[in-house]
C-alpha atoms as a PDB file:
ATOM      1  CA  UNK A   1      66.917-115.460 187.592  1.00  0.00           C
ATOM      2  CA  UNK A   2      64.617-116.005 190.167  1.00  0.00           C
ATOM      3  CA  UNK A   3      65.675-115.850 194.080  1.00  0.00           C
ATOM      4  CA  UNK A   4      64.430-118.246 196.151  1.00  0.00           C
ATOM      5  CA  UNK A   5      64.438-117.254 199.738  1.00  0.00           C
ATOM      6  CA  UNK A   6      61.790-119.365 200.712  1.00  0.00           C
ATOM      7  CA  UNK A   7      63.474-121.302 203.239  1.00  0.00           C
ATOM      8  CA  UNK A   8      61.777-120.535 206.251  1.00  0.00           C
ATOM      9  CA  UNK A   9      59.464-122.938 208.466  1.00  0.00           C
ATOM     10  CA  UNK A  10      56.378-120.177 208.094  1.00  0.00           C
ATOM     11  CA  UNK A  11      56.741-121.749 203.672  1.00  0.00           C
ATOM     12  CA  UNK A  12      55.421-119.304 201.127  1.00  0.00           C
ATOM     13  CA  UNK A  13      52.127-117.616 201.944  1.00  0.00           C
ATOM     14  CA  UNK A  14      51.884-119.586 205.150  1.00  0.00           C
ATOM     15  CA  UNK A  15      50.200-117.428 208.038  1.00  0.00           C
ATOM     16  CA  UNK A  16      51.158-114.455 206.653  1.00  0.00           C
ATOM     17  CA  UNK A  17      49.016-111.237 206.892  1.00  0.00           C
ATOM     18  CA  UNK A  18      47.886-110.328 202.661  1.00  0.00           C
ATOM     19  CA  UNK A  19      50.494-107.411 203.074  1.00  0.00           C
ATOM     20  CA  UNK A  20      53.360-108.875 204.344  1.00  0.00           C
ATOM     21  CA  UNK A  21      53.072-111.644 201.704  1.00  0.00           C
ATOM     22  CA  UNK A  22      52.364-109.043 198.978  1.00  0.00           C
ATOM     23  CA  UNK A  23      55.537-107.137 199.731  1.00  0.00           C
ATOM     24  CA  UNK A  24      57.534-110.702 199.777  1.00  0.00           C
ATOM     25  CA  UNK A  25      55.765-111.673 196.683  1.00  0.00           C
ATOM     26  CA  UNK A  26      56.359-108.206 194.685  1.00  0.00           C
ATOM     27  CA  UNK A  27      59.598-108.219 195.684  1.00  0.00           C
ATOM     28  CA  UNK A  28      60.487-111.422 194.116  1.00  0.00           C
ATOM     29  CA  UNK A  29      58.703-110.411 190.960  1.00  0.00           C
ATOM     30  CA  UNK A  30      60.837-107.203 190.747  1.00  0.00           C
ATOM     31  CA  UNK A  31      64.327-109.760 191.133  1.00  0.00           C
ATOM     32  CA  UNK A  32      62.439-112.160 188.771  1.00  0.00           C
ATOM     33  CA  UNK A  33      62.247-109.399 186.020  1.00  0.00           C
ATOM     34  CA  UNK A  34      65.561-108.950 185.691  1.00  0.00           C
ATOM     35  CA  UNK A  35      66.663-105.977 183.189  1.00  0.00           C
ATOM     36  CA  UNK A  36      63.374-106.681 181.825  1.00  0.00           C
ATOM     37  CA  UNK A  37      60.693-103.608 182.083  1.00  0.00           C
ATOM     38  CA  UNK A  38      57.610-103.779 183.636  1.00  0.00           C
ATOM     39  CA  UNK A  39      55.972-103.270 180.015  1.00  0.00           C
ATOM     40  CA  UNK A  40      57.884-106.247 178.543  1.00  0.00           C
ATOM     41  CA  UNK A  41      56.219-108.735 181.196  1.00  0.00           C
ATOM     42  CA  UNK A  42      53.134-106.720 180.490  1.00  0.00           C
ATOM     43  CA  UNK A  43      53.268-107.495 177.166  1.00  0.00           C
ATOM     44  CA  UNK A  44      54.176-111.569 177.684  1.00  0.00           C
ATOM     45  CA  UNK A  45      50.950-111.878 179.447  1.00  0.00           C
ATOM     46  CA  UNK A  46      48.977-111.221 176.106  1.00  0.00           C
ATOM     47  CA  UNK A  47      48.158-107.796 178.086  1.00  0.00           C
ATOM     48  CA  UNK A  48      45.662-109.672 179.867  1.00  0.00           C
ATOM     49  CA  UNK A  49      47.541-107.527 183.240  1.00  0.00           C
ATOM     50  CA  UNK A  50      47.404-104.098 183.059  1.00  0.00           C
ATOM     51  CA  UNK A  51      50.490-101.887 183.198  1.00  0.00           C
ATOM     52  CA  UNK A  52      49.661-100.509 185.985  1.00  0.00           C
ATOM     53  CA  UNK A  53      48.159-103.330 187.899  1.00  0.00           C
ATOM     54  CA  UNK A  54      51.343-104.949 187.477  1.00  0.00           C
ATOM     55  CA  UNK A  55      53.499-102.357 188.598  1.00  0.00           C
ATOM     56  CA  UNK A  56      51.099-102.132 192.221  1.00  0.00           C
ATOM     57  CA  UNK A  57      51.767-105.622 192.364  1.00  0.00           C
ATOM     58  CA  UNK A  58      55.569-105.482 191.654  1.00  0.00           C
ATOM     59  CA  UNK A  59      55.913-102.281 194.381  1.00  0.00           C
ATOM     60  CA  UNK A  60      53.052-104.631 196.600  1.00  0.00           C
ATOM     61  CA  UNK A  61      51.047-101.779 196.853  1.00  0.00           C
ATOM     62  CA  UNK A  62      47.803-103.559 196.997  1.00  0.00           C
ATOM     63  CA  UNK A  63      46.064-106.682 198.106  1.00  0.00           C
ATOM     64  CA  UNK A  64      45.998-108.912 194.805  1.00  0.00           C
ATOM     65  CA  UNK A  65      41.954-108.973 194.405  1.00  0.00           C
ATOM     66  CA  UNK A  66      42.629-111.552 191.098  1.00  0.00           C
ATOM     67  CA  UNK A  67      45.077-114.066 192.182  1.00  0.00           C
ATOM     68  CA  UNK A  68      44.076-116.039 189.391  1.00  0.00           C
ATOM     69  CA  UNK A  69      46.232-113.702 187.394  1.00  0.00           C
ATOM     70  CA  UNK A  70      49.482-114.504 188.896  1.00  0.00           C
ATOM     71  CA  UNK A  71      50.416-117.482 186.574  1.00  0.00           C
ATOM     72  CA  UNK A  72      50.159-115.679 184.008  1.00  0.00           C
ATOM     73  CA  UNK A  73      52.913-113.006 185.073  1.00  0.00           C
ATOM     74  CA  UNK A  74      55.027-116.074 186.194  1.00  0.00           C
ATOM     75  CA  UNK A  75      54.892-117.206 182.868  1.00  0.00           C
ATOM     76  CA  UNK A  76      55.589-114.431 181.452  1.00  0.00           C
ATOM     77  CA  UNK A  77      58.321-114.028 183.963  1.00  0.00           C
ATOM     78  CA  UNK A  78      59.351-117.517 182.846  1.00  0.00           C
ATOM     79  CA  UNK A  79      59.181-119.022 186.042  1.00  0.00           C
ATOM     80  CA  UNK A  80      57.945-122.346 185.427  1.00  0.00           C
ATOM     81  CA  UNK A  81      56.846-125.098 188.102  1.00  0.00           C
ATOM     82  CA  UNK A  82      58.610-126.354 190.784  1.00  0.00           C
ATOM     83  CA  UNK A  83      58.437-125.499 194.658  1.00  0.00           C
ATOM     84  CA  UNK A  84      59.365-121.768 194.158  1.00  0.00           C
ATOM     85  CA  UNK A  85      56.590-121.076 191.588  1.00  0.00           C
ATOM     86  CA  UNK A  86      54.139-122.697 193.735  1.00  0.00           C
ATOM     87  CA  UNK A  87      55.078-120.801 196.706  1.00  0.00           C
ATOM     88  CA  UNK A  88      54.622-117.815 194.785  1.00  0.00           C
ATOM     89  CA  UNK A  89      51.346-118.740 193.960  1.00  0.00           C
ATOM     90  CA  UNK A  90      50.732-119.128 197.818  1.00  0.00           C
ATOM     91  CA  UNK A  91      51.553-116.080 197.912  1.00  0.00           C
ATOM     92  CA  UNK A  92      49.150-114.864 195.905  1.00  0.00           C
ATOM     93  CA  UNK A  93      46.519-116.344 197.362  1.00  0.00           C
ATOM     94  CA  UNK A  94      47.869-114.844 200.661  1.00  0.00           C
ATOM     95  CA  UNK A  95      47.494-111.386 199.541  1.00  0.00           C
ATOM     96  CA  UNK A  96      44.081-112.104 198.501  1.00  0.00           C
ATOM     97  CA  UNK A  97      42.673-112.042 201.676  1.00  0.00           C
ATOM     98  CA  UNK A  98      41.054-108.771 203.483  1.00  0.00           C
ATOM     99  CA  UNK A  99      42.539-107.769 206.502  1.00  0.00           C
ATOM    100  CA  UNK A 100      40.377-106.524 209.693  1.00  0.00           C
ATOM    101  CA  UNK A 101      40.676-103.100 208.410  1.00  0.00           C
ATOM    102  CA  UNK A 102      38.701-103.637 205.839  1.00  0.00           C
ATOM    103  CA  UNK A 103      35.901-103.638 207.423  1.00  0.00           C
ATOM    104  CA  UNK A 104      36.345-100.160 208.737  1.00  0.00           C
ATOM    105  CA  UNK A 105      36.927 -99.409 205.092  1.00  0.00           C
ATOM    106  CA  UNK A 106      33.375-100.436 203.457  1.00  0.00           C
ATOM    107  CA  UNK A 107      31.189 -97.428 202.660  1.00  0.00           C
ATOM    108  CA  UNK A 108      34.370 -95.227 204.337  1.00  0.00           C
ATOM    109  CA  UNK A 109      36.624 -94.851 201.632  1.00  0.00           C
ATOM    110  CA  UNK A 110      37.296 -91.285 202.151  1.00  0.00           C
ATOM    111  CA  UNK A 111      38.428 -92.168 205.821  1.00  0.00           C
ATOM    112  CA  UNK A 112      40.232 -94.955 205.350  1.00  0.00           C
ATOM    113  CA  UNK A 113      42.356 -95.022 202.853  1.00  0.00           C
ATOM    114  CA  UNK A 114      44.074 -98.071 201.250  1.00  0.00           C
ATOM    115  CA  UNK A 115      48.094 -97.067 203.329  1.00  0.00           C
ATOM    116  CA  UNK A 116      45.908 -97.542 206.185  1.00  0.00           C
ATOM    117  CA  UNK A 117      44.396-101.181 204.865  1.00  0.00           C
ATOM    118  CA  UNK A 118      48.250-102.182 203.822  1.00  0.00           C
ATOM    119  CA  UNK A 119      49.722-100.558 207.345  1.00  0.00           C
ATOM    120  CA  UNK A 120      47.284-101.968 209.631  1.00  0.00           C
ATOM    121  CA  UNK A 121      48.142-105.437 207.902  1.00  0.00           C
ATOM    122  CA  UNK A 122      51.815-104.625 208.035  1.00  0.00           C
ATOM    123  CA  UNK A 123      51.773-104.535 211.808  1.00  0.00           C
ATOM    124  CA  UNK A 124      50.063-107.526 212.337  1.00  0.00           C
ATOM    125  CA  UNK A 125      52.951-109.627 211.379  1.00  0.00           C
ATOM    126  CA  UNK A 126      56.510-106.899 211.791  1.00  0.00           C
ATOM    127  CA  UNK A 127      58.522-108.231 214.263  1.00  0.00           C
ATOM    128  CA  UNK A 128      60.376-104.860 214.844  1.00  0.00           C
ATOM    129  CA  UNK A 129      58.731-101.249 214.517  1.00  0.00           C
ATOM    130  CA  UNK A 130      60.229 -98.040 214.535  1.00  0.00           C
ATOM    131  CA  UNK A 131      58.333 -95.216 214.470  1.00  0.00           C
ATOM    132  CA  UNK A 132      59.142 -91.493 214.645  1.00  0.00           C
ATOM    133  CA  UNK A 133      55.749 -89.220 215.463  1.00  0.00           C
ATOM    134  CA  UNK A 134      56.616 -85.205 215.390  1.00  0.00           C
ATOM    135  CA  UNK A 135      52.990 -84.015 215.714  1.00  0.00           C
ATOM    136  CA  UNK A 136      50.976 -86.967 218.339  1.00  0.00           C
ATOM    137  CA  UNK A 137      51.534 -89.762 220.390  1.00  0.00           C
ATOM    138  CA  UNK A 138      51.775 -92.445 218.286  1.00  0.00           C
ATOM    139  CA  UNK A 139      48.351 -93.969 217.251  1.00  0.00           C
ATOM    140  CA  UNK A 140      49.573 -97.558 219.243  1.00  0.00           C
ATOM    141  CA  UNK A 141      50.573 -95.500 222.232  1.00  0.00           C
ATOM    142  CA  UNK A 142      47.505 -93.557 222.265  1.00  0.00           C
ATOM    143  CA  UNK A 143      44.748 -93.854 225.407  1.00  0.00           C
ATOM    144  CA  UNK A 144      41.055 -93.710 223.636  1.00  0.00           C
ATOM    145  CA  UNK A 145      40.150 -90.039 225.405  1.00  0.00           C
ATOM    146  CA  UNK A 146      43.406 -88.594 223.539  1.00  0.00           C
ATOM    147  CA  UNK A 147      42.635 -90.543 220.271  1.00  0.00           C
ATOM    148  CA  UNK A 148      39.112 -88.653 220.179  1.00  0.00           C
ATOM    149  CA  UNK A 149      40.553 -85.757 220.963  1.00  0.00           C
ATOM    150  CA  UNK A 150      43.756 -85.545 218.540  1.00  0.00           C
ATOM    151  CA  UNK A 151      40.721 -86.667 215.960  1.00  0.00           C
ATOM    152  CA  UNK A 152      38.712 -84.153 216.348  1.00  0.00           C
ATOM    153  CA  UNK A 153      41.964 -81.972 215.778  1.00  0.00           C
ATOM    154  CA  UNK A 154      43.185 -83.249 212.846  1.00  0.00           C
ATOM    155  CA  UNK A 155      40.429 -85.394 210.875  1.00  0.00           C
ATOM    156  CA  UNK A 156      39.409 -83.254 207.816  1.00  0.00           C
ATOM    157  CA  UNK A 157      36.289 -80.816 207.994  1.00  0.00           C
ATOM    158  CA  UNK A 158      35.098 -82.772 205.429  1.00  0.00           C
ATOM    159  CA  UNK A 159      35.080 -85.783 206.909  1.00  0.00           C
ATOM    160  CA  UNK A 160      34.053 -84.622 210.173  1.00  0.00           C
ATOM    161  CA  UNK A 161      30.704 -83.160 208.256  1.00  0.00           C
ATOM    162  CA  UNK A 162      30.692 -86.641 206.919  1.00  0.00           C
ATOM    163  CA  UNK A 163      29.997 -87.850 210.205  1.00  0.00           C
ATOM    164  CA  UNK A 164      33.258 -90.335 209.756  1.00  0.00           C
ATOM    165  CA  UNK A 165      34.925 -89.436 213.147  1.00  0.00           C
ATOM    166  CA  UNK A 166      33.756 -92.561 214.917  1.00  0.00           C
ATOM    167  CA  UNK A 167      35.207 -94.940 212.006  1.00  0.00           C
ATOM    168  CA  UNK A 168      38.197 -92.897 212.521  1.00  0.00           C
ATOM    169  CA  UNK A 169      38.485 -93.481 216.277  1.00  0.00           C
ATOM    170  CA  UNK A 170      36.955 -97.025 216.255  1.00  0.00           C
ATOM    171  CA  UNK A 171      39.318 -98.308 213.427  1.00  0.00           C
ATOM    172  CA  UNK A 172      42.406 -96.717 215.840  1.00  0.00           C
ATOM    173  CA  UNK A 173      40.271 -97.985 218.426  1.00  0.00           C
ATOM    174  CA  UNK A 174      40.977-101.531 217.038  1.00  0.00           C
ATOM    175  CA  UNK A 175      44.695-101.115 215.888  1.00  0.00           C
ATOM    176  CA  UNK A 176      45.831-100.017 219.563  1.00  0.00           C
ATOM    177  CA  UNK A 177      43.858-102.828 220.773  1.00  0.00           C
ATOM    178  CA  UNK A 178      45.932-105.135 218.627  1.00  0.00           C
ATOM    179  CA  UNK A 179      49.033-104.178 218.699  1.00  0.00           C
ATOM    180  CA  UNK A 180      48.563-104.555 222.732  1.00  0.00           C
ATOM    181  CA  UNK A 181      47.671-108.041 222.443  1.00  0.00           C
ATOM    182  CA  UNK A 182      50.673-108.748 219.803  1.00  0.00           C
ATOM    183  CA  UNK A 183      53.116-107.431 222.873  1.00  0.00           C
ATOM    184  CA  UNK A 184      51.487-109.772 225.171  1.00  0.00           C
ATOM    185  CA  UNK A 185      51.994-113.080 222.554  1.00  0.00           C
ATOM    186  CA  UNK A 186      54.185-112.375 219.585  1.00  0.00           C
ATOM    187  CA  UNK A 187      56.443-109.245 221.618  1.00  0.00           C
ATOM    188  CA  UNK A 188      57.063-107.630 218.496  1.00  0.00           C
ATOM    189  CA  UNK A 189      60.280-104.892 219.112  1.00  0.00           C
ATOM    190  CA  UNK A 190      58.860-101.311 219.119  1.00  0.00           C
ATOM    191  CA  UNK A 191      61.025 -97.977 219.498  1.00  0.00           C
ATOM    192  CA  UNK A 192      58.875 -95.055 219.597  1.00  0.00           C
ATOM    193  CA  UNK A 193      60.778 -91.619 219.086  1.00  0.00           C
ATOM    194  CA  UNK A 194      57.887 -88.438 219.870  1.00  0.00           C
ATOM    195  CA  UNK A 195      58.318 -84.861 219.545  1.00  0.00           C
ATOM    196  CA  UNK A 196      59.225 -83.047 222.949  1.00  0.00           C
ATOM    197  CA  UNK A 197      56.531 -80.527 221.709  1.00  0.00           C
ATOM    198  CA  UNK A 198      54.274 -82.884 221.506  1.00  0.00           C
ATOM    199  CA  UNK A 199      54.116 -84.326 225.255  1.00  0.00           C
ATOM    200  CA  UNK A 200      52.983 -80.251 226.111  1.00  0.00           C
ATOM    201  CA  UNK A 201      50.035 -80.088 223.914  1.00  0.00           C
ATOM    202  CA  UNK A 202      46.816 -80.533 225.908  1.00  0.00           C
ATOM    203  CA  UNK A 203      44.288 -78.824 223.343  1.00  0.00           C
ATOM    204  CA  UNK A 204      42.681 -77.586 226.014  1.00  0.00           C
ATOM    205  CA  UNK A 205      42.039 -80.318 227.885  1.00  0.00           C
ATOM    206  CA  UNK A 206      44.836 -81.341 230.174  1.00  0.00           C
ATOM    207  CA  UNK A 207      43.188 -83.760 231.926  1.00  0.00           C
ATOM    208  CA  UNK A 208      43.361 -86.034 229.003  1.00  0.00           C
ATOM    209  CA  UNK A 209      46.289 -85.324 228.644  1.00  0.00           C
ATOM    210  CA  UNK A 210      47.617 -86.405 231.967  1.00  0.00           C
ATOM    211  CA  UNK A 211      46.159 -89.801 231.947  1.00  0.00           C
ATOM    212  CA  UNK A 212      47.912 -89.928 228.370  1.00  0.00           C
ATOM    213  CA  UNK A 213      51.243 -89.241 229.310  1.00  0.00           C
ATOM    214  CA  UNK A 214      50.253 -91.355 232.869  1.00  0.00           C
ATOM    215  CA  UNK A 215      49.749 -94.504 230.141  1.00  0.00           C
ATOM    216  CA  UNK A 216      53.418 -93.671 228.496  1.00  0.00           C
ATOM    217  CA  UNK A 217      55.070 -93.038 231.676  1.00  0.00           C
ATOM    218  CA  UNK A 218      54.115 -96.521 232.786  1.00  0.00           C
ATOM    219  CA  UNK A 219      55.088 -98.395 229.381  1.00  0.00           C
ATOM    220  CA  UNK A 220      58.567 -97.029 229.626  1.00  0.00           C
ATOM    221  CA  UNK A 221      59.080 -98.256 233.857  1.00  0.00           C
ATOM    222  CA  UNK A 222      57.855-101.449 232.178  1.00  0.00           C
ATOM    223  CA  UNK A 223      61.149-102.923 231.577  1.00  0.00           C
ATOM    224  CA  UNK A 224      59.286-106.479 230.766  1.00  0.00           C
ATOM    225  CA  UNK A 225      57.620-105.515 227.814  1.00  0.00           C
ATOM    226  CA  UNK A 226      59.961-104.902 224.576  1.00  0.00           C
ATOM    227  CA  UNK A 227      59.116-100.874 224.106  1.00  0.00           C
ATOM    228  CA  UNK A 228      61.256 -98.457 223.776  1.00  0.00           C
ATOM    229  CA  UNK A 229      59.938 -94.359 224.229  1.00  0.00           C
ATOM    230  CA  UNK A 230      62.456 -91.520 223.349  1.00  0.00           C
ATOM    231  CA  UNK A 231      61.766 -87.899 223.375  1.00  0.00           C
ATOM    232  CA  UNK A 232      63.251 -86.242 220.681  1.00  0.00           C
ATOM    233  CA  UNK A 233      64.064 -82.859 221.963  1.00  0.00           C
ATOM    234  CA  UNK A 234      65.992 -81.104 218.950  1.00  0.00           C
ATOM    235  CA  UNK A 235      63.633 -80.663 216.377  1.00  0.00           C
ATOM    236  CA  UNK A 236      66.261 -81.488 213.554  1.00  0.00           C
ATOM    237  CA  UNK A 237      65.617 -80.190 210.224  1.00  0.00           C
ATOM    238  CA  UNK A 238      64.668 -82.658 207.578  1.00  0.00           C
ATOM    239  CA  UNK A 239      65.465 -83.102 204.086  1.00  0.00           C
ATOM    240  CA  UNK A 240      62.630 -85.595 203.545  1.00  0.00           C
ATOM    241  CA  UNK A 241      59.240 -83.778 205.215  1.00  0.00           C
ATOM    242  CA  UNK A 242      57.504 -86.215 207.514  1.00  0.00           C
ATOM    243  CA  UNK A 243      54.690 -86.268 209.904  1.00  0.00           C
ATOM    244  CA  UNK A 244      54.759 -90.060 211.023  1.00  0.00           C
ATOM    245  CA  UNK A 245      57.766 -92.224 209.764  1.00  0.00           C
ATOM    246  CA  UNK A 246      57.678 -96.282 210.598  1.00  0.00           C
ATOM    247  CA  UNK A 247      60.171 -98.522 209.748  1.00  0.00           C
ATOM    248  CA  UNK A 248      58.731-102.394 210.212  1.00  0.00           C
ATOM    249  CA  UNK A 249      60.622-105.921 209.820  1.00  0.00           C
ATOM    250  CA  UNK A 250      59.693-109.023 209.228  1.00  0.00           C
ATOM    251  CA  UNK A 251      62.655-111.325 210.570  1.00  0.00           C
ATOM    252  CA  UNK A 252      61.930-113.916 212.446  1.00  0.00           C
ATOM    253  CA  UNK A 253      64.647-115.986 211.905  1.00  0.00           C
ATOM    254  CA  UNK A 254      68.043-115.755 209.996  1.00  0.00           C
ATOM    255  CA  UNK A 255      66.016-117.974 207.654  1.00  0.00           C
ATOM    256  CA  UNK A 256      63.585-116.016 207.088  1.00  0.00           C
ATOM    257  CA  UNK A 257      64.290-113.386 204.066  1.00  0.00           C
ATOM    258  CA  UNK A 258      61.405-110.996 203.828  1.00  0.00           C
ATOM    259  CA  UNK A 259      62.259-106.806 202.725  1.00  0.00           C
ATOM    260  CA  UNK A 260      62.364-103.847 205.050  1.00  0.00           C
ATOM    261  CA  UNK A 261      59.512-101.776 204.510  1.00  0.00           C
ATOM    262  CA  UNK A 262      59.241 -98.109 205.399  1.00  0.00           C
ATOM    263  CA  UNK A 263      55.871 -95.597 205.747  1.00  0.00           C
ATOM    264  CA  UNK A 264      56.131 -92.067 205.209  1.00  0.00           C
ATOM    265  CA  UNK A 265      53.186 -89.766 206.229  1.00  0.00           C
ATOM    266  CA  UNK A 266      52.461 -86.250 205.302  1.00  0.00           C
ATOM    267  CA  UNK A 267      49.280 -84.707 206.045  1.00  0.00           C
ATOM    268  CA  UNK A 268      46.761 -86.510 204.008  1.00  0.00           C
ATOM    269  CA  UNK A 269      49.564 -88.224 201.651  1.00  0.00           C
ATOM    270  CA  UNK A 270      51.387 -91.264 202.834  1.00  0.00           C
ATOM    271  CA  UNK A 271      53.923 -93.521 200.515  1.00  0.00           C
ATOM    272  CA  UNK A 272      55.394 -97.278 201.545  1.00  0.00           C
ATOM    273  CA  UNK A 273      59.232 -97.451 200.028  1.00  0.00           C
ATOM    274  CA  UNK A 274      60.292-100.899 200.319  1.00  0.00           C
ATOM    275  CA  UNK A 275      64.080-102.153 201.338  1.00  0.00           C
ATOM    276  CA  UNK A 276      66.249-104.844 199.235  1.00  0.00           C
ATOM    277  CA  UNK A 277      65.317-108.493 199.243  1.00  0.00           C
ATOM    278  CA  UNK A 278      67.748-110.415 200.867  1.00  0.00           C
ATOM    279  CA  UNK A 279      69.859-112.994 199.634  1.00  0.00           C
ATOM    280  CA  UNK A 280      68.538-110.644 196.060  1.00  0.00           C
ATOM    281  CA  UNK A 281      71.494-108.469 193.773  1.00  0.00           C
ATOM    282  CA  UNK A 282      68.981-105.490 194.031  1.00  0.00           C
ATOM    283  CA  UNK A 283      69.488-102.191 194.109  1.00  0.00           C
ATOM    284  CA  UNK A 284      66.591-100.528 197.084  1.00  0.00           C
ATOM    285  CA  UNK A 285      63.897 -98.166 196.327  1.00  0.00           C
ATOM    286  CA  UNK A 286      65.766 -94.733 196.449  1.00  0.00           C
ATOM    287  CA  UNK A 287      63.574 -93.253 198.518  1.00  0.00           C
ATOM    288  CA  UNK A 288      63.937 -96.181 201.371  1.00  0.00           C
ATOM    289  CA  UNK A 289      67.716 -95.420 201.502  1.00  0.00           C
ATOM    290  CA  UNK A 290      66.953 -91.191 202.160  1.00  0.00           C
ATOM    291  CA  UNK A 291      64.483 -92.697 205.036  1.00  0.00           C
ATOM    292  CA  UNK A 292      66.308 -95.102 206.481  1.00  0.00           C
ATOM    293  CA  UNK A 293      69.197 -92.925 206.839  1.00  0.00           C
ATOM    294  CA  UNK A 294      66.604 -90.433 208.048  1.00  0.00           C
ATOM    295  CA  UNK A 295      65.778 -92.642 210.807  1.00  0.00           C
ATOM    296  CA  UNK A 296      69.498 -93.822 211.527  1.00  0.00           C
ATOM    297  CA  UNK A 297      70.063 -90.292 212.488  1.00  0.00           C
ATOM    298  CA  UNK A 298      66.855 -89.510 214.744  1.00  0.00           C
ATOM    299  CA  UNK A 299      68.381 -93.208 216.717  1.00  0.00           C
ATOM    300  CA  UNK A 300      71.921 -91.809 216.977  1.00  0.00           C
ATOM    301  CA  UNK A 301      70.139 -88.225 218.129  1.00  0.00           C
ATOM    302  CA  UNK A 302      67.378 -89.614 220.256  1.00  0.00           C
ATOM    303  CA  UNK A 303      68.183 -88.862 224.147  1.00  0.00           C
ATOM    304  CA  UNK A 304      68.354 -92.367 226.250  1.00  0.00           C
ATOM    305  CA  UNK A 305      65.945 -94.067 228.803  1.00  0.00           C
ATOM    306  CA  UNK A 306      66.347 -91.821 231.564  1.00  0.00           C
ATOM    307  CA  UNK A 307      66.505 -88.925 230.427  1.00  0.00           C
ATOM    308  CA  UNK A 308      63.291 -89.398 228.068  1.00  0.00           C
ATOM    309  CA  UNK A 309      61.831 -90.663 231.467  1.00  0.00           C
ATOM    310  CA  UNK A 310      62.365 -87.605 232.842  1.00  0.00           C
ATOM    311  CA  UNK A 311      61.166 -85.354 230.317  1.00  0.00           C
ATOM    312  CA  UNK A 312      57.892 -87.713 230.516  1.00  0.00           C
ATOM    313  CA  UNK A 313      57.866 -87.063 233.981  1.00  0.00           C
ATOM    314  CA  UNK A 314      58.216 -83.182 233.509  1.00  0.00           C
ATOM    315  CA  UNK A 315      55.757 -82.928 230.790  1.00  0.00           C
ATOM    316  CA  UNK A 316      53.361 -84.857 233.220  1.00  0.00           C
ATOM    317  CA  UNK A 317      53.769 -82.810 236.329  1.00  0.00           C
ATOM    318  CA  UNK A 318      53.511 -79.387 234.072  1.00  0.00           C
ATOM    319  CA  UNK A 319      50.062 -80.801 233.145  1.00  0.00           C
ATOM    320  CA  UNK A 320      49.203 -81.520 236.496  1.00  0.00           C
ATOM    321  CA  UNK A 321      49.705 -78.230 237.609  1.00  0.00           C
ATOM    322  CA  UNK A 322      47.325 -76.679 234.930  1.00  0.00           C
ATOM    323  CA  UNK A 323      44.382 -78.312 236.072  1.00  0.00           C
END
């Protein structure tokens, strides 16, 4: 049976970013199916969805480039009208639309892959972000003289033949710009956790550096903005192998029922894991649970304000003195 959690004041699709409403609109889908399989709705639809369109829809994987095929799965799904099936197909149309990314993406494909389309769209609308970094500053933390420089130190040979660094750097360029102005207006919760390591690693050029770790050093003394930095400084030993982990929320109200959703990077692979639907009987993606707890551990671990403070202010002054 269908869950309707649609009982905020932001409606169905209403001003949400396509990836926030695909995740809300999969997960109802998934709830919807019941002990159904994903072949069985296939199936109802004439097979007029694919398999494994569906099942990107269900996880919310993509942005849904044929809305015009979501009635059918509702019907199939049995979900006849009434408010919640036309929210639904609010959704849809919701998740239709490009994000800003997007642009970044066309003729790029190699260098911007579609996690970075559905992550970039994620932030817009998360009202809490968590993210743990073990090899960079985070990229929304990042000043643009370190974002060129950790690019040209980890973006692909072959993309850098490609001559795809400046999309690279311009699409990051963009994001950090964003996510700046969303702290101004929306104020969106952040907690950043970074490697120790990290804060020591000039590539040659401390200079950069310094001006990078200046930028963090004054976004923690801001005690106005809603930021959080922590320096991890155990390197703990993971079960689950990460690079960049982010937890995001949606909640802006007890009212408003939208799933966890958590990003896992690795190198050149990334995966999205989504949380429960609230208010929904369902049992979470199994690999959400291992991150989650994952990240529940690095919080419990992660030293406090002033003491990451002062390791920013070591890390800083150790810089200094290499110039």
């Amino acid at each position: 049976m269908a869950v309707d959690t649609f009982h905020s004041d932001r409606g169905g699709g209403a001003a949400r970013p396509w990836a926030e409403a695909a995740l809300l609109l999969g997960a109802h889908l998934e709830v919807s199916r019941g002990n159904r399989t994903q072949s069985e709705v296939v199936a109802a639809t004439g097979k007029l969805v694919s398999p494994s369109y569906y099942s990107r829809i269900e996880r919310g994987d993509i942005r849904i480039d044929k809305p015009h095929l979501i009635p059918l799965i509702l019907d199939a799904q049995g979900i006849g009208p009434g408010e919640h099936r036309d929210r639904l197909v609010e959704l849809a149309f919701a998740a239709s639309q490009e994000g800003w990314a997007a642009r970044f993406r066309s003729g790029n494909r190699m260098a911007v892959p579609e996690t970075m389309l559905r992550l970039t769209s994620l932030e817009e609308s998360a009202t809490e972000l968590f993210v743990v970094d073990r090899n960079a500053i985070p990229g929304q933390l990042q000043t643009e003289a370190y974002s060129r420089l950790i690019t040209r130190y980890t973006l692909p040979a072959s993309l850098q033949d490609a001559g795809l660094q400046e999309v690279v750097v311009g699409l990051r360029a963009e994001r950090r710009h964003r996510f700046a102005e969303r702290l101004a207006t929306d104020r969106p919760k952040a907690r950043f956790f970074i490697e120790q390591s990290v804060l020591h690693a000039d590539f040659g050029r401390p200079e950069i550096l310094i001006d990078q770790l200046q930028a963090l050093l004054d976004l923690v003394e801001d005690r106005s903005l809603p930021v959080g930095i922590r320096v991890m400084t155990v390197r703990i030993p993971l079960a689950i192998p990460i690079n960049t982990l982010t937890r995001l929320g949606f909640r802006r109200s007890v009212a408003d029922s939208v799933p966890d959703v958590i990003y896992n990077e690795l190198g050149r692979q990334a995966a999205f894991h989504r949380g429960s639907l609230p208010g929904a009987n369902e049992v979470a993606d199994p690999g959400y649970v291992d991150l989650n707890d994952l990240i529940d551990n690095v919080l419990l671990r992660a030293p406090g304000f002033q003491e990451s403070r002062r390791l920013i202010q070591n890390a800083l002054l150790e810089a200094q003195l290499r110039l």
